[in-house]
N, C-alpha and C. Protein backbone atom coordinates (compact mmCIF):
# COMPACT_ATOMS: atom_id res chain seq x y z
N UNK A 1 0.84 -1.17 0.00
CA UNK A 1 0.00 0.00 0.00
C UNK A 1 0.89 1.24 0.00
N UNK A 2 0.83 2.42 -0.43
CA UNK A 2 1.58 3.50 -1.05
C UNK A 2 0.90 4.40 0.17
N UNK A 3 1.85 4.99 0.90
CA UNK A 3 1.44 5.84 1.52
C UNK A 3 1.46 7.44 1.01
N UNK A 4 0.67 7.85 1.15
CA UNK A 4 0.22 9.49 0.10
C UNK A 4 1.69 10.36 0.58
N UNK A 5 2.08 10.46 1.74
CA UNK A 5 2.75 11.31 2.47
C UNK A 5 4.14 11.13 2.20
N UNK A 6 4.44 9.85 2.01
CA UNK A 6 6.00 9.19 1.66
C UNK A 6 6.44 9.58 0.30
N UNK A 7 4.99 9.26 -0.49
CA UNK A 7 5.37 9.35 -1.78
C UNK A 7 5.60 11.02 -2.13
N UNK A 8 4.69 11.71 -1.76
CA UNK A 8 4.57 13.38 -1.95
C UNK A 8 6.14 13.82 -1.42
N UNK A 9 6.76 13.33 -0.63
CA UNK A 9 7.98 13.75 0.78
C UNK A 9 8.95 13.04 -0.83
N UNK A 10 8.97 11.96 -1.29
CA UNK A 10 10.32 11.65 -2.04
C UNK A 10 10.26 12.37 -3.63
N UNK A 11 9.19 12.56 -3.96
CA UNK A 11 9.10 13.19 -4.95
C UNK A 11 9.05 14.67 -5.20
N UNK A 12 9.39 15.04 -3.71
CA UNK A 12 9.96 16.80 -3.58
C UNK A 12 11.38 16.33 -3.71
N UNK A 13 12.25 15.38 -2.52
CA UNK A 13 13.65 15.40 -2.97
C UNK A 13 13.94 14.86 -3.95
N UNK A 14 13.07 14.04 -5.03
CA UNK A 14 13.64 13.69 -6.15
C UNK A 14 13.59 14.62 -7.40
N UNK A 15 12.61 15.89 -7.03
CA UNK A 15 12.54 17.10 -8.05
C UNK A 15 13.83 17.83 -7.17
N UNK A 16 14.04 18.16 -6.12
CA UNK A 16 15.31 19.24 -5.67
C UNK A 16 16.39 18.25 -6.01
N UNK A 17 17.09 16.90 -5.74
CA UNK A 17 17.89 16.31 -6.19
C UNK A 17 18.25 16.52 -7.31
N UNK A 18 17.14 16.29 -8.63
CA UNK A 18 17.52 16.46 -9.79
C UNK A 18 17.60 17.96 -10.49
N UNK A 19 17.42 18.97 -9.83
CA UNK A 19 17.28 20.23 -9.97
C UNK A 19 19.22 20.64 -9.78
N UNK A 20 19.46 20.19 -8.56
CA UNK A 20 20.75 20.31 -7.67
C UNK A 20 21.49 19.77 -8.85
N UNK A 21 21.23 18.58 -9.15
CA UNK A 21 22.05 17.67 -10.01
C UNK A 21 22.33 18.53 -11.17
N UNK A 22 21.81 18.82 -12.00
CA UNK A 22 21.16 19.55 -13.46
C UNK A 22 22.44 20.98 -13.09
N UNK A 23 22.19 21.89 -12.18
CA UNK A 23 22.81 22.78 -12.11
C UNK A 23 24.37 22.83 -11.55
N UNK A 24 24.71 21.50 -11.24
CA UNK A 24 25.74 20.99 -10.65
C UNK A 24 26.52 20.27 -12.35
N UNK A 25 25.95 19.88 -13.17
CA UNK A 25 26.28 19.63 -14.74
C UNK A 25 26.59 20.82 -14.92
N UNK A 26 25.71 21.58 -15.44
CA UNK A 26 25.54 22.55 -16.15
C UNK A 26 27.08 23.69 -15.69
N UNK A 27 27.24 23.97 -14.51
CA UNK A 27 28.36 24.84 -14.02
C UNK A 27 29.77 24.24 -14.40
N UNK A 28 29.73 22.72 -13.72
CA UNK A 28 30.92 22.05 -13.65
C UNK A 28 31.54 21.99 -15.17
N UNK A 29 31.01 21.68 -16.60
CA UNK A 29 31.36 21.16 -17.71
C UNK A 29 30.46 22.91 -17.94
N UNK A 30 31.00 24.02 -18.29
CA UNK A 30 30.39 24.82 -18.46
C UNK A 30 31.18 25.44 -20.34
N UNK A 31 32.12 24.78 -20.39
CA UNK A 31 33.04 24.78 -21.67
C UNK A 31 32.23 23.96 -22.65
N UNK A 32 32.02 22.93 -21.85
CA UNK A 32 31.58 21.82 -23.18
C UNK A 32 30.23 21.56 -23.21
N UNK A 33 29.07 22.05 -21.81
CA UNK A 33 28.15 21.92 -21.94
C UNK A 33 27.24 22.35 -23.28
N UNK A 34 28.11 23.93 -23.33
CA UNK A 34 27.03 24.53 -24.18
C UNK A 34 26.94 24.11 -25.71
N UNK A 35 28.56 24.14 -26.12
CA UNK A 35 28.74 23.45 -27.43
C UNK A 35 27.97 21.95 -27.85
N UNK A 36 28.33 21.41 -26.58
CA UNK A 36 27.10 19.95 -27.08
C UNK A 36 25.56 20.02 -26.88
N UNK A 37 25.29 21.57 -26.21
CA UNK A 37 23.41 21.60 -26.53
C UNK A 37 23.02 21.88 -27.94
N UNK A 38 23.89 23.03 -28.10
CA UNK A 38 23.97 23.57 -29.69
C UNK A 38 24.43 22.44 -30.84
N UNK A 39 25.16 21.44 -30.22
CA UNK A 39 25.40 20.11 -31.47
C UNK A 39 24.35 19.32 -31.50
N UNK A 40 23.74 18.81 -30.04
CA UNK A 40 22.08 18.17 -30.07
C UNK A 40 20.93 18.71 -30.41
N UNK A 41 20.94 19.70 -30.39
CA UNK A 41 19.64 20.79 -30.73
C UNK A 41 19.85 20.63 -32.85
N UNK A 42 21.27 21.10 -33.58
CA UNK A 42 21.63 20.75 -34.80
C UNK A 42 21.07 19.43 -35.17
N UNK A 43 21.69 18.52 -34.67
CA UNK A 43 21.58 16.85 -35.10
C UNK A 43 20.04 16.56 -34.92
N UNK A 44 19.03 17.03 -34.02
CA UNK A 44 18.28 16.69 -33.24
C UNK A 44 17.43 15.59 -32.50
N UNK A 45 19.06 15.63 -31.49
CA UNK A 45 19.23 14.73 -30.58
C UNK A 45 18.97 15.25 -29.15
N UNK A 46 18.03 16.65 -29.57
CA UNK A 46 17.78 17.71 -27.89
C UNK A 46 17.22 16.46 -27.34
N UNK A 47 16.17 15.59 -27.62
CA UNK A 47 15.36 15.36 -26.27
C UNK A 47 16.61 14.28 -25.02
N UNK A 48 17.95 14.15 -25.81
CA UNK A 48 18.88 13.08 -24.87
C UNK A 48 18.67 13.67 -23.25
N UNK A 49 18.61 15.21 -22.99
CA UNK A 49 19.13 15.61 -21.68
C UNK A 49 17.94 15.21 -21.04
N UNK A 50 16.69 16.41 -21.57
CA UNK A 50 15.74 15.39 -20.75
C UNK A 50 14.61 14.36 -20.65
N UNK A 51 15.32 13.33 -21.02
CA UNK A 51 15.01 12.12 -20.95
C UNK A 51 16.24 11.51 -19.77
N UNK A 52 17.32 11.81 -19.60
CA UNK A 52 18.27 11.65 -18.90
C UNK A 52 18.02 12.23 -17.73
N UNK A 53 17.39 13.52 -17.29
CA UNK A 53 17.09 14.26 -16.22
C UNK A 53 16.13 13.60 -15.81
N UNK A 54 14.93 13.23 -16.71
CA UNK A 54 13.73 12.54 -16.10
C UNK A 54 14.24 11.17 -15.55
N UNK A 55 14.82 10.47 -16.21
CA UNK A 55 15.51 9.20 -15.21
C UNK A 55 16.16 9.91 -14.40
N UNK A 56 17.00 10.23 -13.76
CA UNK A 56 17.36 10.48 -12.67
C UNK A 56 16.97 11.09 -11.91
N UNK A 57 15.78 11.90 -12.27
CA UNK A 57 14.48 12.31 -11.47
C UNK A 57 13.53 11.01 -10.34
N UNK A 58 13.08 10.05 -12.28
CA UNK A 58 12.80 8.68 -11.26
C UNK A 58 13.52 7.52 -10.49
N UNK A 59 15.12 7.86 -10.40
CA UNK A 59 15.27 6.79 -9.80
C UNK A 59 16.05 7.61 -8.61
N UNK A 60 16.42 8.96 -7.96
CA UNK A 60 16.24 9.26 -6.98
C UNK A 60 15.15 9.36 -6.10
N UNK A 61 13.72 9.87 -6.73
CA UNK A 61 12.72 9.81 -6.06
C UNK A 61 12.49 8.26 -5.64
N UNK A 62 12.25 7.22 -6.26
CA UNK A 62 12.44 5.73 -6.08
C UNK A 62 13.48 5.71 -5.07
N UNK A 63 14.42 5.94 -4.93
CA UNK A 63 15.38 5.48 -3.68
C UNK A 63 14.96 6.25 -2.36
N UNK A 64 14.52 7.49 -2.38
CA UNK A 64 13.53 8.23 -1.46
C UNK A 64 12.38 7.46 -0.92
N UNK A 65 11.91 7.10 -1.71
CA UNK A 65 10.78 6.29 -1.40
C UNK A 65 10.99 4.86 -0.65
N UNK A 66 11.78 4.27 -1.41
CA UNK A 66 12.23 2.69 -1.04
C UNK A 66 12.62 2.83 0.88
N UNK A 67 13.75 3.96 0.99
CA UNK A 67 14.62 4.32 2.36
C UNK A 67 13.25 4.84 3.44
N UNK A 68 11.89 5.61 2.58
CA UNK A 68 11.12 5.75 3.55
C UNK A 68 10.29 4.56 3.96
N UNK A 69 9.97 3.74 2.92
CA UNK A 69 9.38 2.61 3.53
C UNK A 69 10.28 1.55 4.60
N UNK A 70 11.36 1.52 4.30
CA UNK A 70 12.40 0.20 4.73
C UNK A 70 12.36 1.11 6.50
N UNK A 71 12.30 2.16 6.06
CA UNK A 71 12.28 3.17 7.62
C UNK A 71 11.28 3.15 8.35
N UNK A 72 10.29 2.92 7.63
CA UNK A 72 8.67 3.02 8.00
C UNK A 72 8.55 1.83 8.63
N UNK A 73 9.09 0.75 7.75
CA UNK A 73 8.88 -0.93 8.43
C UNK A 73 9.33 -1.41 9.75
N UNK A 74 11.06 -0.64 9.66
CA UNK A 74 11.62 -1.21 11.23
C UNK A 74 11.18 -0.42 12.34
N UNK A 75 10.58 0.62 12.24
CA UNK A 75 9.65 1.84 13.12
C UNK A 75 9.07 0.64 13.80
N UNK A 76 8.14 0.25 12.52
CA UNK A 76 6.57 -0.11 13.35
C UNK A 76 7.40 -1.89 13.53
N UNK A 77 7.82 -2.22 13.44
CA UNK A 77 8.66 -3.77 14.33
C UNK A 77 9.44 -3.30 15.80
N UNK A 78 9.96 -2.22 15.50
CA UNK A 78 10.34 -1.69 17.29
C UNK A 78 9.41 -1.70 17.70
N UNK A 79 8.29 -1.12 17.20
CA UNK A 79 6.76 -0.47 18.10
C UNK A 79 6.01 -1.73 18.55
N UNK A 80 6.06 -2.84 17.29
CA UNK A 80 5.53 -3.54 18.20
C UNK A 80 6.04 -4.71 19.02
N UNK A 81 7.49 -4.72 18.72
CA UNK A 81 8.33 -5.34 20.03
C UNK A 81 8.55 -4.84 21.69
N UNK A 82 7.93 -3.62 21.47
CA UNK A 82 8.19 -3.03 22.51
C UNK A 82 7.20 -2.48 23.34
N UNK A 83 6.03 -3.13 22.43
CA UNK A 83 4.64 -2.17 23.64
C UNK A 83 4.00 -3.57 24.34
C-alpha cells in the first residue's frame, strides 16, 4: 500500500535532487556543456538531456521512497516489540 505522504515527501527530494544535479552539470562542464546543446539541438538529438534528467528524477525519487518505507517498516517492528 503506497502511503500518500512518503510518496509526496520523495518526490519533492527527487525534483530538488535532480534540480541540484542539473545545475551541478551545467556549471561544472560549463566549456563543453554549451557546445554539445547547440550540437544536439543541430543533429536533433535535444530530447537526450531530458530524458536523462527525467531518469534520474525517477530513480532518486524511487530510492527516497524505497529508504522511507524500509524506515517506516523497522519503526513499526520496534513499536511492536516493545509495547
Amino acid at each position: 500500500m503506497i502511503n500518500k505522504k512518503q510518496f509526496k515527501f520523495s518526490l519533492c527530494v527527487g525534483i530538488f535532487a535532480t534540480i541540484i544535479y542539473a545545475i551541478k552539470l551545467l556549471f561544472k562542464h560549463k566549456s563543453v556543456f554549451s557546445p554539445l546543446m547547440t550540437l544536439m539541438l543541430q543533429t536533433g538529438y535535444w530530447y537526450i538531456v531530458p530524458v536523462y534528467l527525467l531518469v534520474i528524477f525517477f530513480l532518486d525519487s524511487s530510492i527516497c521512497y524505497l529508504c522511507l518505507r524500509v524506515l517506516n517498516f523497522g519503526i513499526n517492528i520496534l513499536r511492536e516489540r516493545y509495547e
